[in-house]
C-alpha atoms as a PDB file:
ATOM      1  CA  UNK A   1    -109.046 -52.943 -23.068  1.00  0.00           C
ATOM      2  CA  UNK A   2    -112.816 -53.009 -24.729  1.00  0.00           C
ATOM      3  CA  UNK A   3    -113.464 -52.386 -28.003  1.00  0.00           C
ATOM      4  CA  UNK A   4    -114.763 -49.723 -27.545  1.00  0.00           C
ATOM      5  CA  UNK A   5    -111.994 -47.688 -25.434  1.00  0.00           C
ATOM      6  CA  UNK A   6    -109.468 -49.267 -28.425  1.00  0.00           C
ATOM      7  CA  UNK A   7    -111.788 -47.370 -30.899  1.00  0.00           C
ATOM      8  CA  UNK A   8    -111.954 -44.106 -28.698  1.00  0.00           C
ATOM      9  CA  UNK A   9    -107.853 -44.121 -28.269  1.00  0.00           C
ATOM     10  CA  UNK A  10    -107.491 -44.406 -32.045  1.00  0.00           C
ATOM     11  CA  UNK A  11    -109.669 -41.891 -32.689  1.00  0.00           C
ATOM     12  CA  UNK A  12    -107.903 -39.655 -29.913  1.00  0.00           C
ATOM     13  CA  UNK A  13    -104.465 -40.376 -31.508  1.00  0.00           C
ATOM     14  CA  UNK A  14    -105.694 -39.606 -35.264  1.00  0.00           C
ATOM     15  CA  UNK A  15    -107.221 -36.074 -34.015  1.00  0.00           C
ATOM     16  CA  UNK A  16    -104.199 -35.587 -31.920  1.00  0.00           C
ATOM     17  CA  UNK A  17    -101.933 -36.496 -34.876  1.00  0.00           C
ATOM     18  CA  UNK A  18    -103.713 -33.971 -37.317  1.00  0.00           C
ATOM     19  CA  UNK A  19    -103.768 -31.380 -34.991  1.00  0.00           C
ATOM     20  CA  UNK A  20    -100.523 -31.820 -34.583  1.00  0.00           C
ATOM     21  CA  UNK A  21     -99.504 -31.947 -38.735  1.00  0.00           C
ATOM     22  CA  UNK A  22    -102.082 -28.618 -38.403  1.00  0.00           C
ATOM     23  CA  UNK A  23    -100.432 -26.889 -36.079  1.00  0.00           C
ATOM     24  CA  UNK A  24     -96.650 -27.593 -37.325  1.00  0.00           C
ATOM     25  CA  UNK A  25     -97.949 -26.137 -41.072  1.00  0.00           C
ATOM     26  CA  UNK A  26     -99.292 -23.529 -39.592  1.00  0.00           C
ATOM     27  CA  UNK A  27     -95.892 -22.777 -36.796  1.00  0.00           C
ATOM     28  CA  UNK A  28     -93.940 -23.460 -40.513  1.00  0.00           C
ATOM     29  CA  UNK A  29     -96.498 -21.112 -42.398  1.00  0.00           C
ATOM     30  CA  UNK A  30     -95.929 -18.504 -39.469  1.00  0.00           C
ATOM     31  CA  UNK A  31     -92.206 -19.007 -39.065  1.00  0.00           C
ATOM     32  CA  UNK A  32     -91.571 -18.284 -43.080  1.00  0.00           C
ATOM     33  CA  UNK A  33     -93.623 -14.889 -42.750  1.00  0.00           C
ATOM     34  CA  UNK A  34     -92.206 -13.488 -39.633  1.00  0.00           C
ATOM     35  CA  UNK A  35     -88.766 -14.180 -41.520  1.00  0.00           C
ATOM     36  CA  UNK A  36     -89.851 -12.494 -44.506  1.00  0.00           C
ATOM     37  CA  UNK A  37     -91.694  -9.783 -42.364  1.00  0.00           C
ATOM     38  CA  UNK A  38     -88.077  -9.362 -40.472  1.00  0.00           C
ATOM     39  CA  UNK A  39     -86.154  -9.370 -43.556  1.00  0.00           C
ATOM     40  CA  UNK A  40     -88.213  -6.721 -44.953  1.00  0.00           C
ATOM     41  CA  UNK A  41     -87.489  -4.641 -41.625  1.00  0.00           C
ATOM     42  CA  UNK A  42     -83.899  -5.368 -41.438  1.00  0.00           C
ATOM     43  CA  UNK A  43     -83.809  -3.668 -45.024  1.00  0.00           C
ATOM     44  CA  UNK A  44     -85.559  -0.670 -44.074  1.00  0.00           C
ATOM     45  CA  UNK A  45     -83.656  -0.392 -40.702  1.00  0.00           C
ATOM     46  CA  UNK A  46     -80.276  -0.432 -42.929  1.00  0.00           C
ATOM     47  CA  UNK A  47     -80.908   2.935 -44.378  1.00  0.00           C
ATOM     48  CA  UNK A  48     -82.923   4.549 -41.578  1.00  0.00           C
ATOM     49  CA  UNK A  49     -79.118   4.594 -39.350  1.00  0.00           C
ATOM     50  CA  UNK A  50     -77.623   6.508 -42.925  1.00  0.00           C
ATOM     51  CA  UNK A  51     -80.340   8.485 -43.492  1.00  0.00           C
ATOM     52  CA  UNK A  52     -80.246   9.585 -40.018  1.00  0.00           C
ATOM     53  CA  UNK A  53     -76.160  10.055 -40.213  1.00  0.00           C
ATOM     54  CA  UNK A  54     -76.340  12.190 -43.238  1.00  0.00           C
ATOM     55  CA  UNK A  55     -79.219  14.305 -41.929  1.00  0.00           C
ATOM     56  CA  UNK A  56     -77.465  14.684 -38.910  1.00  0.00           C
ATOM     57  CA  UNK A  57     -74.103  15.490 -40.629  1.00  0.00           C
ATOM     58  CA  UNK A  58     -76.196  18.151 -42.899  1.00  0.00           C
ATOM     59  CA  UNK A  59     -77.093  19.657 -39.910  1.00  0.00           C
ATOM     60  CA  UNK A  60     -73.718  20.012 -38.203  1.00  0.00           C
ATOM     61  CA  UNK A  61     -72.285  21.061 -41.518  1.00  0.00           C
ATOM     62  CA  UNK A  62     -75.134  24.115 -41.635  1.00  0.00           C
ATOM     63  CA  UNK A  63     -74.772  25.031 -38.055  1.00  0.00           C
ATOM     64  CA  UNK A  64     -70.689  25.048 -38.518  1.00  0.00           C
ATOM     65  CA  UNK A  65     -71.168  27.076 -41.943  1.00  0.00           C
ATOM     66  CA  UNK A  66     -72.819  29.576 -39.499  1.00  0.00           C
ATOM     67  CA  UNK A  67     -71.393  29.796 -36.686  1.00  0.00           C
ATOM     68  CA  UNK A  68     -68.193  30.950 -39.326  1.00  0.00           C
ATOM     69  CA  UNK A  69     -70.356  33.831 -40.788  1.00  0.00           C
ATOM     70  CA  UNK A  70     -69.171  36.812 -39.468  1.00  0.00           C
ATOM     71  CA  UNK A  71     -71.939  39.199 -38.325  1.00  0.00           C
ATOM     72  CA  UNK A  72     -71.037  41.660 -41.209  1.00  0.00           C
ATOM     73  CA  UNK A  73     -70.994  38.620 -43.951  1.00  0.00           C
ATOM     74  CA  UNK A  74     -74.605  37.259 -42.502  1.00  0.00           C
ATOM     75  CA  UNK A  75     -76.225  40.683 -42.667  1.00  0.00           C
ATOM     76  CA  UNK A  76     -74.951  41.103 -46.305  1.00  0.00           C
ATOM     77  CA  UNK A  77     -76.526  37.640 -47.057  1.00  0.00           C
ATOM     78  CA  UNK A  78     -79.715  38.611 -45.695  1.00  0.00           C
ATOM     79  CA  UNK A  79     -79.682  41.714 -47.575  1.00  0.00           C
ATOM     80  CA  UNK A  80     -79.228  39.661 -51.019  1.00  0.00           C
ATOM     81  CA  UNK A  81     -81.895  37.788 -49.664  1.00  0.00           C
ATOM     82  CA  UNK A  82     -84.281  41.066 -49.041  1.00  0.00           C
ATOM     83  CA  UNK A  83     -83.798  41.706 -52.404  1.00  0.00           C
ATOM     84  CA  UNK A  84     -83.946  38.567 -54.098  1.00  0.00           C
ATOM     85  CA  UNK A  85     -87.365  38.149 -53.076  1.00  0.00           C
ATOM     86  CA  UNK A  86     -88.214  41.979 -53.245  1.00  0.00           C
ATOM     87  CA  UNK A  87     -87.421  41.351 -57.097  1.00  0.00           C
ATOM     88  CA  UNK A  88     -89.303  37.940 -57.195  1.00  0.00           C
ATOM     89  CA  UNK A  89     -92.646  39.942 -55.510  1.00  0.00           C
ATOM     90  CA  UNK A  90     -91.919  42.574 -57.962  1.00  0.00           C
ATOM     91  CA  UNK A  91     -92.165  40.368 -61.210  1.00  0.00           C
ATOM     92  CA  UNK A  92     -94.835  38.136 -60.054  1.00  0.00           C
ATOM     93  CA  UNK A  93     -96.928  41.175 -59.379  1.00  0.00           C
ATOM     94  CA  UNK A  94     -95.618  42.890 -62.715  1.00  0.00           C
ATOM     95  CA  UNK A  95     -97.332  39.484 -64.431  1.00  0.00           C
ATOM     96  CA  UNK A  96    -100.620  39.863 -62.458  1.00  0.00           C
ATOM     97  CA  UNK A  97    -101.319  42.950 -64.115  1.00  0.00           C
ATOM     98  CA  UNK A  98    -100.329  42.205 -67.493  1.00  0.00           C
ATOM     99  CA  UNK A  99    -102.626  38.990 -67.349  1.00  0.00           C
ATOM    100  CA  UNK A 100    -105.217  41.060 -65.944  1.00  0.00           C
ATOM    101  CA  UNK A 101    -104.941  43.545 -68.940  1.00  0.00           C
ATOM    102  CA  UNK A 102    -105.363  40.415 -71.669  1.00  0.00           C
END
């Protein structure tokens, strides 16, 4: 070999030994956040599944709750209802006026 080759081939084998130190930091530096980025998501996706359970149970429990009513017992409910809000209207309207009389 020349001198010159032997100088080129070191040269070669330094650049090709920092890339190399570069590239593992940066695989290492890569590695630690997609763990971190995971762990973060495996948290989240823990209570997503209970969330999704209770909301789901909620729902069954409403839809059983009425499917129970009897026709008579859901018409009385909405009648409280009527009225409930009848009486709300009534006040809120009852305070309109008074605040527009001060």
């Amino acid at each position: 070999m020349t001198q010159h080759s032997h100088k080129e081939t070191n040269e070669t084998i330094a650049e090709t030994k920092n890339y190399k130190v570069t590239s593992c930091s940066n695989i290492g530096r890569s590695t630690v956040n997609a763990r971190k980025a995971r762990s973060v998501r495996d948290e989240e996706s823990s209570t997503e599944p209970e969330a999704r359970l209770s909301l789901r149970h909620l729902r069954y429990r409403y839809r059983t709750e009425e499917e129970r009513e009897s026709s008579v017992e859901c018409e009385t409910r909405r009648s409280q209802d009527r009225d409930r809000h009848k009486a709300e209207r009534a006040r809120e309207s009852l305070l309109q006026t008074i605040d527009m009389q001060e």
